[in-house]
C-alpha atoms as a PDB file:
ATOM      1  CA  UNK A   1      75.339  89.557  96.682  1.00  0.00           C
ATOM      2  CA  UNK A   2      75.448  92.117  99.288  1.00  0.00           C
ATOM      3  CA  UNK A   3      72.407  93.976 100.081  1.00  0.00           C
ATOM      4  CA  UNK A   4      74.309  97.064 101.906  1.00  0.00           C
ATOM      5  CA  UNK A   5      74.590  99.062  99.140  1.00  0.00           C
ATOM      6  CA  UNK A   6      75.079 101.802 100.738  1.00  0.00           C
ATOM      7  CA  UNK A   7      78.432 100.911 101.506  1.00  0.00           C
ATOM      8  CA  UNK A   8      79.649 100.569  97.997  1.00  0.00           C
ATOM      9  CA  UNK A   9      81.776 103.162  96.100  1.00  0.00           C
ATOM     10  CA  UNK A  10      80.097 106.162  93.475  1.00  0.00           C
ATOM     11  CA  UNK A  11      81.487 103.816  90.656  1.00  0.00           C
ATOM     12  CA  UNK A  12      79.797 100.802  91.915  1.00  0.00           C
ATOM     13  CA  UNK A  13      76.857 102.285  92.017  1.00  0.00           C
ATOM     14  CA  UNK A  14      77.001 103.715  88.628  1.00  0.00           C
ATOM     15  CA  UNK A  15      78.508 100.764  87.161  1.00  0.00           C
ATOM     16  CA  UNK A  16      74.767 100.136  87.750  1.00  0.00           C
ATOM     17  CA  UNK A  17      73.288 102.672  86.555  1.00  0.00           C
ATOM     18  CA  UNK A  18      75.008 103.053  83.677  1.00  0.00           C
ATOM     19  CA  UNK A  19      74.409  99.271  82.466  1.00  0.00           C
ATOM     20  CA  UNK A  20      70.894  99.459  82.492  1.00  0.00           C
ATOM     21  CA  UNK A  21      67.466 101.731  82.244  1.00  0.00           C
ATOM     22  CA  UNK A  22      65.350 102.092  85.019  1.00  0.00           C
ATOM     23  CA  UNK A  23      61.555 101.914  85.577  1.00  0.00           C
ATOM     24  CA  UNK A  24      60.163 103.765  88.707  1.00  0.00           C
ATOM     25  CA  UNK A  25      57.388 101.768  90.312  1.00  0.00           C
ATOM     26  CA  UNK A  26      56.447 100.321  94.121  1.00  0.00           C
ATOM     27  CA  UNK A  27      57.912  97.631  95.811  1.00  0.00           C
ATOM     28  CA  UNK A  28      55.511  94.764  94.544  1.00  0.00           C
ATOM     29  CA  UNK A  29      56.287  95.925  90.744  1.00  0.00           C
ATOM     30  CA  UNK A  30      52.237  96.564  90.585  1.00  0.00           C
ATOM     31  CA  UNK A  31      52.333  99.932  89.984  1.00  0.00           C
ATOM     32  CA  UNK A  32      55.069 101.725  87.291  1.00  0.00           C
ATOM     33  CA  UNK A  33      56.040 105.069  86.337  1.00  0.00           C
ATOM     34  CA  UNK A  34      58.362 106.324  84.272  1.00  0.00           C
ATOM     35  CA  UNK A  35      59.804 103.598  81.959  1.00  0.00           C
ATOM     36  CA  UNK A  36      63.138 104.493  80.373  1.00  0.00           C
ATOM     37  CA  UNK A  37      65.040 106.336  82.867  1.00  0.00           C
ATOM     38  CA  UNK A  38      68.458 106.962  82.069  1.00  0.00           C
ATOM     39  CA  UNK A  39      71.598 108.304  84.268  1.00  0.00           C
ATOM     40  CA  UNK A  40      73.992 110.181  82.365  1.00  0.00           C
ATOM     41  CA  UNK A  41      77.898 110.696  83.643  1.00  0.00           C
ATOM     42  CA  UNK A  42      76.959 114.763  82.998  1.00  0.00           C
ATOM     43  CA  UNK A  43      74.744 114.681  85.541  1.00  0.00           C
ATOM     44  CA  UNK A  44      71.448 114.717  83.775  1.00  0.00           C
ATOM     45  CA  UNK A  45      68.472 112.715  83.403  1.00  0.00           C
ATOM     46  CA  UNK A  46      66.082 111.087  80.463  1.00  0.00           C
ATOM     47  CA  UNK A  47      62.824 110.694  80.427  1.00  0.00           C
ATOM     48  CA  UNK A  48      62.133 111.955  83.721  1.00  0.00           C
ATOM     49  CA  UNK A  49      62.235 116.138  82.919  1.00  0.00           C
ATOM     50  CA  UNK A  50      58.426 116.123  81.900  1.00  0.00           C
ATOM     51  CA  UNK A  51      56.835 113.689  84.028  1.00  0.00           C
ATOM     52  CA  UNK A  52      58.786 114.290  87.750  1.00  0.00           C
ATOM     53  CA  UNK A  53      60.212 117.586  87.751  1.00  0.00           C
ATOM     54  CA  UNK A  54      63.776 116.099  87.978  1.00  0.00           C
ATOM     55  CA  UNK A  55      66.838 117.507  86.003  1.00  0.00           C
ATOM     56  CA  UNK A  56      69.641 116.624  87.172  1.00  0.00           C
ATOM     57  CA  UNK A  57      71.634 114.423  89.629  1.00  0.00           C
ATOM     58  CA  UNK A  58      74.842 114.313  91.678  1.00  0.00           C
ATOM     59  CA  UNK A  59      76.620 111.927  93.697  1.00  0.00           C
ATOM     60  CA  UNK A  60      77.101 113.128  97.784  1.00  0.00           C
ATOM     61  CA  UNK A  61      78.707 110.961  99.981  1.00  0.00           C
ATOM     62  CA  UNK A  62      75.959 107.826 101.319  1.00  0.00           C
ATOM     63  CA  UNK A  63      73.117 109.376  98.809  1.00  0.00           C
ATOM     64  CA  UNK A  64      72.443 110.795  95.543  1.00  0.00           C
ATOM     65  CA  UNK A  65      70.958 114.277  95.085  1.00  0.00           C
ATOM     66  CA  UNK A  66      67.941 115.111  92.501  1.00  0.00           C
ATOM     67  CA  UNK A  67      67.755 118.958  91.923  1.00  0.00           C
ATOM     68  CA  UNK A  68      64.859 120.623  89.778  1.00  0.00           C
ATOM     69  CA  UNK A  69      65.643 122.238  86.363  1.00  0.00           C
ATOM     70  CA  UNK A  70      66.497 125.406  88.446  1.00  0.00           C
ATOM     71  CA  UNK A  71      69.494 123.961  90.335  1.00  0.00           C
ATOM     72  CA  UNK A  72      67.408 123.816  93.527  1.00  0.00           C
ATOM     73  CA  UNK A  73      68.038 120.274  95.726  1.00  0.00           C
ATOM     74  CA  UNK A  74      64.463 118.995  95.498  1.00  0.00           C
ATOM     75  CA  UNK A  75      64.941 115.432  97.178  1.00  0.00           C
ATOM     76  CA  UNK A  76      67.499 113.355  98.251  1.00  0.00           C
ATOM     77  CA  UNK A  77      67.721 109.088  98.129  1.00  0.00           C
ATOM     78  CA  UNK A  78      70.357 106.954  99.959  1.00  0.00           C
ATOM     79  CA  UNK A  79      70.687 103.221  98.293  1.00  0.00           C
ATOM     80  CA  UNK A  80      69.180 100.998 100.422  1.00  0.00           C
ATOM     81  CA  UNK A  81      69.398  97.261  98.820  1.00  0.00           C
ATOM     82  CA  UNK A  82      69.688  95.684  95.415  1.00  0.00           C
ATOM     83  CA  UNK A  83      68.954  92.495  94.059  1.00  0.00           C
ATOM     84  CA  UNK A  84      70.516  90.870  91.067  1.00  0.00           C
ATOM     85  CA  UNK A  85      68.694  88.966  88.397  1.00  0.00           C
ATOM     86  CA  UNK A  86      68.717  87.202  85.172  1.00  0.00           C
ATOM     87  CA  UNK A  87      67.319  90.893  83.930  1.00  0.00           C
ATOM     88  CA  UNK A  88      69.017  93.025  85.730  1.00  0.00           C
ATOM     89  CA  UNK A  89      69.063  94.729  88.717  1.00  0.00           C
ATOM     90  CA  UNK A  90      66.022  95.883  90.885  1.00  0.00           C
ATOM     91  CA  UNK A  91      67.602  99.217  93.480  1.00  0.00           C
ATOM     92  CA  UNK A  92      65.642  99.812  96.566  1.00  0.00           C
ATOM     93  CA  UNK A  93      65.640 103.393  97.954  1.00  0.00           C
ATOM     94  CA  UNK A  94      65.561 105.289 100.856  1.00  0.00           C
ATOM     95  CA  UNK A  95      63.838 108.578 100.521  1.00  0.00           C
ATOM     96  CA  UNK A  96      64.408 110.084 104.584  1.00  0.00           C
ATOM     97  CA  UNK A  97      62.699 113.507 103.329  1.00  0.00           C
ATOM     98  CA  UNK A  98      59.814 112.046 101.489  1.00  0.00           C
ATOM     99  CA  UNK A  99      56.948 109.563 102.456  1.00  0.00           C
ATOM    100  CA  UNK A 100      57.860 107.494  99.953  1.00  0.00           C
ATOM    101  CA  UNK A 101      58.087 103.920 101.351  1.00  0.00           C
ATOM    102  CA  UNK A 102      56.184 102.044  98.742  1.00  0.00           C
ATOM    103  CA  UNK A 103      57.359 104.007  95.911  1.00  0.00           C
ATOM    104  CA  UNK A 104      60.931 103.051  96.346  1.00  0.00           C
ATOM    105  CA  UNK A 105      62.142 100.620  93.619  1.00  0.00           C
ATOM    106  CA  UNK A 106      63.897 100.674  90.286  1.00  0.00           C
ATOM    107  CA  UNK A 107      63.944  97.940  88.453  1.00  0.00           C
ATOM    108  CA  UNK A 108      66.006  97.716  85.234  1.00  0.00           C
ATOM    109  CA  UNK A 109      64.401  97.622  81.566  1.00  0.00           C
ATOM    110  CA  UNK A 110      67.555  96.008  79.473  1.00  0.00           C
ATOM    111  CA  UNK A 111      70.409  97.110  78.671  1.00  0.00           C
ATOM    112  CA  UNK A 112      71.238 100.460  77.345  1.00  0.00           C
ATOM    113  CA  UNK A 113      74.705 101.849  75.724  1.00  0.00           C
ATOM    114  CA  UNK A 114      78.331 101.883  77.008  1.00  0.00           C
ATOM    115  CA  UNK A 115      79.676 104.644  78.559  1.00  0.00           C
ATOM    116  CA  UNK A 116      81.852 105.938  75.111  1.00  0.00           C
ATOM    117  CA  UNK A 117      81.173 109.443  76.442  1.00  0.00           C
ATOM    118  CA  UNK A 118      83.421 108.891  79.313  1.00  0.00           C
ATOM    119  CA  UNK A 119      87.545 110.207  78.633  1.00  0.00           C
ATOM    120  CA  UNK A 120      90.013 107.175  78.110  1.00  0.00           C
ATOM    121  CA  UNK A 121      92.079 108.026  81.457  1.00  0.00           C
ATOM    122  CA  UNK A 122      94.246 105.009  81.435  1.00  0.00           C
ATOM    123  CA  UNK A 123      96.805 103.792  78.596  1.00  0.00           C
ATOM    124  CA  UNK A 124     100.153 102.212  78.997  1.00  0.00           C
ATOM    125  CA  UNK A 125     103.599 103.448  77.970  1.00  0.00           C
ATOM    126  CA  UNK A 126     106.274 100.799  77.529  1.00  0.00           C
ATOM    127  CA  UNK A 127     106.047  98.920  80.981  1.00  0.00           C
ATOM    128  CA  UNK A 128     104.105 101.852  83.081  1.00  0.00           C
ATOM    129  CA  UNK A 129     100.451 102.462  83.268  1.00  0.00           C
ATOM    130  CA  UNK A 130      99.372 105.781  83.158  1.00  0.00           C
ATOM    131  CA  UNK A 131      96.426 107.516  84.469  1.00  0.00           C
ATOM    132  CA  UNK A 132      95.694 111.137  83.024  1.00  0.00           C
ATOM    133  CA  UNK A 133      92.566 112.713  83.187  1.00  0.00           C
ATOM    134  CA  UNK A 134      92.269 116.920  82.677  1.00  0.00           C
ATOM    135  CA  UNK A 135      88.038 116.694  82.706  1.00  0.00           C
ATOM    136  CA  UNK A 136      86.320 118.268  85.056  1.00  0.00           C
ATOM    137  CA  UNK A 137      83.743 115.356  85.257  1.00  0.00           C
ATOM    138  CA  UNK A 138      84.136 114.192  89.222  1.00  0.00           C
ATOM    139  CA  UNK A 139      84.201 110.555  88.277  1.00  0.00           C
ATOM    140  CA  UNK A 140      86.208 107.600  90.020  1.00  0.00           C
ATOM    141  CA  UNK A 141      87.824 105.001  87.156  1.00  0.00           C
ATOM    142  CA  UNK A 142      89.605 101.960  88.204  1.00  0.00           C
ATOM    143  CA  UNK A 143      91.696  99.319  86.053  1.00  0.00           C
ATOM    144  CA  UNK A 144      91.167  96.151  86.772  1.00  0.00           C
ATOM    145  CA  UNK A 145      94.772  94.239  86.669  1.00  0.00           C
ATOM    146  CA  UNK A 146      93.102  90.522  87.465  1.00  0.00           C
ATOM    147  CA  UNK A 147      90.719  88.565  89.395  1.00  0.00           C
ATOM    148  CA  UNK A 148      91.928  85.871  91.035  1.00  0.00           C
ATOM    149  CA  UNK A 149      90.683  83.168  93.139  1.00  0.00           C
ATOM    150  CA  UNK A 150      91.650  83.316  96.776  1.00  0.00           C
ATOM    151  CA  UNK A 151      93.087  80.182  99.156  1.00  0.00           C
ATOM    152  CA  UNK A 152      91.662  81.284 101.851  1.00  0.00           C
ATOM    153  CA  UNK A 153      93.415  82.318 105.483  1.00  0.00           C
ATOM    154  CA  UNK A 154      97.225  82.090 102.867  1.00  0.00           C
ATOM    155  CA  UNK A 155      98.950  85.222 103.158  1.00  0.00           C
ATOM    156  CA  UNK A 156      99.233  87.983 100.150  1.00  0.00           C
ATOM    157  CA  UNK A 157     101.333  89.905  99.024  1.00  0.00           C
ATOM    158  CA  UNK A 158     100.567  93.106  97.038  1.00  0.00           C
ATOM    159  CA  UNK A 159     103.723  95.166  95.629  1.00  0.00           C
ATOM    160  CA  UNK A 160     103.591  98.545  93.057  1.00  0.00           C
ATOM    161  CA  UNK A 161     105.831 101.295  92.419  1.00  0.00           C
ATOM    162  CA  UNK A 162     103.822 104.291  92.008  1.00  0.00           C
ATOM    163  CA  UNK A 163     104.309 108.319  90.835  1.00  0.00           C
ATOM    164  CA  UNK A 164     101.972 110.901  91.153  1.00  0.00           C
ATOM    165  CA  UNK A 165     102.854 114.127  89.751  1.00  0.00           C
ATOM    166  CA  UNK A 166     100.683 116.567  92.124  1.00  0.00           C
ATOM    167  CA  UNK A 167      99.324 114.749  94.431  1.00  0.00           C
ATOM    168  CA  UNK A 168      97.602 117.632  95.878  1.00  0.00           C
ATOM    169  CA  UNK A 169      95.626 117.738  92.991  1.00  0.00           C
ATOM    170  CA  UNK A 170      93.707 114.852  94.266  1.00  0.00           C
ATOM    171  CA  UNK A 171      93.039 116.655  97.425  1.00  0.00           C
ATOM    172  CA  UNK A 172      89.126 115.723  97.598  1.00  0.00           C
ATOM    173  CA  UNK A 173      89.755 112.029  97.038  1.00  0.00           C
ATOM    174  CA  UNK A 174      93.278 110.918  97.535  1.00  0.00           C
ATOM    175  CA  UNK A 175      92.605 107.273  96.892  1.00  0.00           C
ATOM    176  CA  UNK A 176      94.898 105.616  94.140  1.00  0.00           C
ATOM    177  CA  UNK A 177      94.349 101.900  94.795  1.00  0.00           C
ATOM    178  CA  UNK A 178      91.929  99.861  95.220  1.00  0.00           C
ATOM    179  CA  UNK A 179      91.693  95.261  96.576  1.00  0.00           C
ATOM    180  CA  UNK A 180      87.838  95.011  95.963  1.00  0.00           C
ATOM    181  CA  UNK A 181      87.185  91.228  97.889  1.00  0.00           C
ATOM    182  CA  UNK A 182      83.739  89.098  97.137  1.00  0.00           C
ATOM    183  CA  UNK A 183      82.503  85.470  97.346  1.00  0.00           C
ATOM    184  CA  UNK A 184      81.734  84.580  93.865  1.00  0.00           C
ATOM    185  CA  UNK A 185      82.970  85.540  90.508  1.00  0.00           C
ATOM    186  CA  UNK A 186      81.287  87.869  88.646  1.00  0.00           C
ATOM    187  CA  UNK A 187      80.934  90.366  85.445  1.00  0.00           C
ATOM    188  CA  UNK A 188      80.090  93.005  87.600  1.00  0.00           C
ATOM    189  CA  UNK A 189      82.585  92.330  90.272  1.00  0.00           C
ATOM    190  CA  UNK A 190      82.803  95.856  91.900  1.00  0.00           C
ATOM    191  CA  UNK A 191      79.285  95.705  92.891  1.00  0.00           C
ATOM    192  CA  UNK A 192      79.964  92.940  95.386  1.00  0.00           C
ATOM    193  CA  UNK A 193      82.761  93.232  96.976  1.00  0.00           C
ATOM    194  CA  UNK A 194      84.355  94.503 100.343  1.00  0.00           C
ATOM    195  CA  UNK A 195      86.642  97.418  99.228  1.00  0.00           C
ATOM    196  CA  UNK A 196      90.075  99.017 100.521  1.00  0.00           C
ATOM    197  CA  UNK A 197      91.414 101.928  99.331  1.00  0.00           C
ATOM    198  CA  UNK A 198      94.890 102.946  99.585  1.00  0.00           C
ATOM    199  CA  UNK A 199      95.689 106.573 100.885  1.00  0.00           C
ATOM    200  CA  UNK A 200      98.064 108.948  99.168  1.00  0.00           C
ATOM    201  CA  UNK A 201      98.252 110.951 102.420  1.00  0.00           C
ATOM    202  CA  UNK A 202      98.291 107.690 104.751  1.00  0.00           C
ATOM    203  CA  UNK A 203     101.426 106.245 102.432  1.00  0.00           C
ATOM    204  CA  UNK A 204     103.255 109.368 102.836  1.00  0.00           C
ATOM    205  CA  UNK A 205     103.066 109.878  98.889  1.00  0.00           C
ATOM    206  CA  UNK A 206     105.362 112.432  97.029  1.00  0.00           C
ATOM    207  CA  UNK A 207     105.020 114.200  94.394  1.00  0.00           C
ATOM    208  CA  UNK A 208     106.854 113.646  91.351  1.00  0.00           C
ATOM    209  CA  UNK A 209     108.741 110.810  93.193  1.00  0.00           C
ATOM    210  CA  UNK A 210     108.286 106.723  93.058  1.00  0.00           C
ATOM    211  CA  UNK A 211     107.546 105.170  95.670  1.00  0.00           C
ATOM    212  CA  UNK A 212     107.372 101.370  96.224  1.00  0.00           C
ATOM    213  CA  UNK A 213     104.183 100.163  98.028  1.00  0.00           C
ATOM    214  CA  UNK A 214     103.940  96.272  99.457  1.00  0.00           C
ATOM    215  CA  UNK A 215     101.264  94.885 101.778  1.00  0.00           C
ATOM    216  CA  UNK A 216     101.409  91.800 103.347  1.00  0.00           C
ATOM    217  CA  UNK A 217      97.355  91.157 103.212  1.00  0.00           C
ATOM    218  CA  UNK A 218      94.981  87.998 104.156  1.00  0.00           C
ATOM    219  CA  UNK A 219      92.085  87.248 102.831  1.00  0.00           C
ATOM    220  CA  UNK A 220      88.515  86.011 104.022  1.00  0.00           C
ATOM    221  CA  UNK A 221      86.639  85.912 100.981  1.00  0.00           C
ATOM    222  CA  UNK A 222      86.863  83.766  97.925  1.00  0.00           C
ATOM    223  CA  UNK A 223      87.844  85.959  94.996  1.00  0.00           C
ATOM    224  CA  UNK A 224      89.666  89.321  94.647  1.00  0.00           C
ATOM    225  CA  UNK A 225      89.991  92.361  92.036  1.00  0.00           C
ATOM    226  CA  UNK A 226      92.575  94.823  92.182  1.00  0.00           C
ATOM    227  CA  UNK A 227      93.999  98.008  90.542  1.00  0.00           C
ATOM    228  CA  UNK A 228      94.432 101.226  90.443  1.00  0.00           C
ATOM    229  CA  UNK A 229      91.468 103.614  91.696  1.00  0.00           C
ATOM    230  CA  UNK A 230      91.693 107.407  91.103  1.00  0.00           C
ATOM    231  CA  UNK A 231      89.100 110.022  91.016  1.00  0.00           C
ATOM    232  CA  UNK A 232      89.748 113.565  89.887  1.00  0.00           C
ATOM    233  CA  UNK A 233      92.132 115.648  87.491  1.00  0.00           C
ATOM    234  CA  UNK A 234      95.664 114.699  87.558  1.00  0.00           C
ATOM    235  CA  UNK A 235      98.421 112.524  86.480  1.00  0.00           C
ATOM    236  CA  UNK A 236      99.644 109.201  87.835  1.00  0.00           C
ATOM    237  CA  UNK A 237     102.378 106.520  86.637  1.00  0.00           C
ATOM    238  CA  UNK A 238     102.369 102.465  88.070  1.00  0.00           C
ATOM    239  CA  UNK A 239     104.697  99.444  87.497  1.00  0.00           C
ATOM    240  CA  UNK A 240     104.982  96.122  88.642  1.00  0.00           C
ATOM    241  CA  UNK A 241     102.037  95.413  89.790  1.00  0.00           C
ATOM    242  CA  UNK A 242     102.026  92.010  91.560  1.00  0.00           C
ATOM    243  CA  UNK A 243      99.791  90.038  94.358  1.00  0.00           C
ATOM    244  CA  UNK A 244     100.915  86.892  94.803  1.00  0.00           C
ATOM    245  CA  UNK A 245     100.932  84.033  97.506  1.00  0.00           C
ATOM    246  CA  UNK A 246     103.653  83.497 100.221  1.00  0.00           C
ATOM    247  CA  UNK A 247     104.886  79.983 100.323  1.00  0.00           C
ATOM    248  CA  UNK A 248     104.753  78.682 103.634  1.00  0.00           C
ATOM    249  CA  UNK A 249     108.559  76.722 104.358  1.00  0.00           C
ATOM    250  CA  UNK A 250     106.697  73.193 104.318  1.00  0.00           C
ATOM    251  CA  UNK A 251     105.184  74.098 100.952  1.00  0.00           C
ATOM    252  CA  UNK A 252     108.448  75.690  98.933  1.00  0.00           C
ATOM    253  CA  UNK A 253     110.310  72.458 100.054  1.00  0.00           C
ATOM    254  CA  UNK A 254     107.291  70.266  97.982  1.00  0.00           C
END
């Protein structure tokens, strides 16, 4: 598993959080505080109100922001490293405003609920999948089509139609698709893997018109998730979503 956290996506991240509690504590695990720390999608906090000061949280770029119970930014953390286990995850921060460097780790609990409070933004109509979402909630989804197992160095190709009815309603993030690439299978496949994001502004999207998109790709790593990646309000429509191999000559005459 990667260790550069920092490089993954807001919904990797809270793919994370949202699986399991935290426990604040240093980096040997010697010292805890705060047992029972839960990250909501609303931005808010459990447990944490009484004992740190902390109400709420947001998502900003590389970091996440932890503001007081008047709105005022009280202290900032980027994600430095995680480490999977057979209970959980353990997060490593990086507090740049704070001398905090042995008072950096979260370590998971167990497991806490799914994420029912989040809005069903994807369903599919006859052969097209649909993404709608008209909450305000600033929160990337993604639909996994497959994983698949990669022969390495073959070539790829990915082909969609796609439709998205404003597309300048996705002005802050524009992404709509998303090849997430990693070395081992797992549950939690996001949270490994080297990510590329289609543009709507780099693929010359439309609005309210289809447009076919196919990528001739290769691939270093051993396994591969794709699908559609959208974050904001709006409205878009796929079909036909395909990757598949290219046949080299010698191997379509077999």
């Amino acid at each position: 598993m990667s260790n550069q956290i920092n490089k993954f996506t807001h919904e990797q991240v809270w793919e994370m959080l949202n699986t399991y509690t935290f426990t604040a504590g240093n980096k040997e695990k010697t010292e805890r505080w705060y047992p029972g720390i839960v990250f909501h999608v609303d931005g808010t906090f459990e447990n944490t109100e009484k004992t740190v000061g902390l109400h709420s949280w947001k998502f900003a770029k590389d970091r996440v922001e932890f503001y007081d119970k008047n709105g005022r930014l009280t202290q900032f953390a980027i994600f430095k490293s995680a480490q999977a286990n057979k209970d959980g995850f353990e997060i490593r921060l990086n507090f740049p405003n704070q001398s905090l460097d042995n008072y950096n780790l979260l370590f998971s609990d167990g497991l806490k609920k799914e994420r029912e409070f989040l809005p069903v933004v994807f369903h599919e109509v006859h052969d097209v999948l649909v993404y709608q979402n008209s909450v305000s909630i600033n929160y990337p989804y993604f639909y996994q089509m497959s994983q698949i197992k990669i022969d390495k160095h073959d070539k790829y190709i990915l082909s969609f139609d796609v439709k998205v009815e404003d597309v300048f309603s996705f002005s802050e993030n524009d992404a709509f698709f998303n090849i997430s690439m990693f070395d081992e299978r797992t549950e939690l496949n996001l949270l490994a893997g080297n990510n590329r994001y289609f543009s709507m502004n780099f693929e010359n999207l439309t609005s309210g018109k289809w447009k076919h998109i196919e990528k001739e790709l290769n691939f270093e790593n051993d396994y591969v998730v794709y699908g559609p990646f959208l974050v904001g309000q709006g409205k878009a429509e796929f079909r036909e979503i395909k990757l598949h191999k290219v046949l080299s000559p010698s191997k379509r005459k077999g």
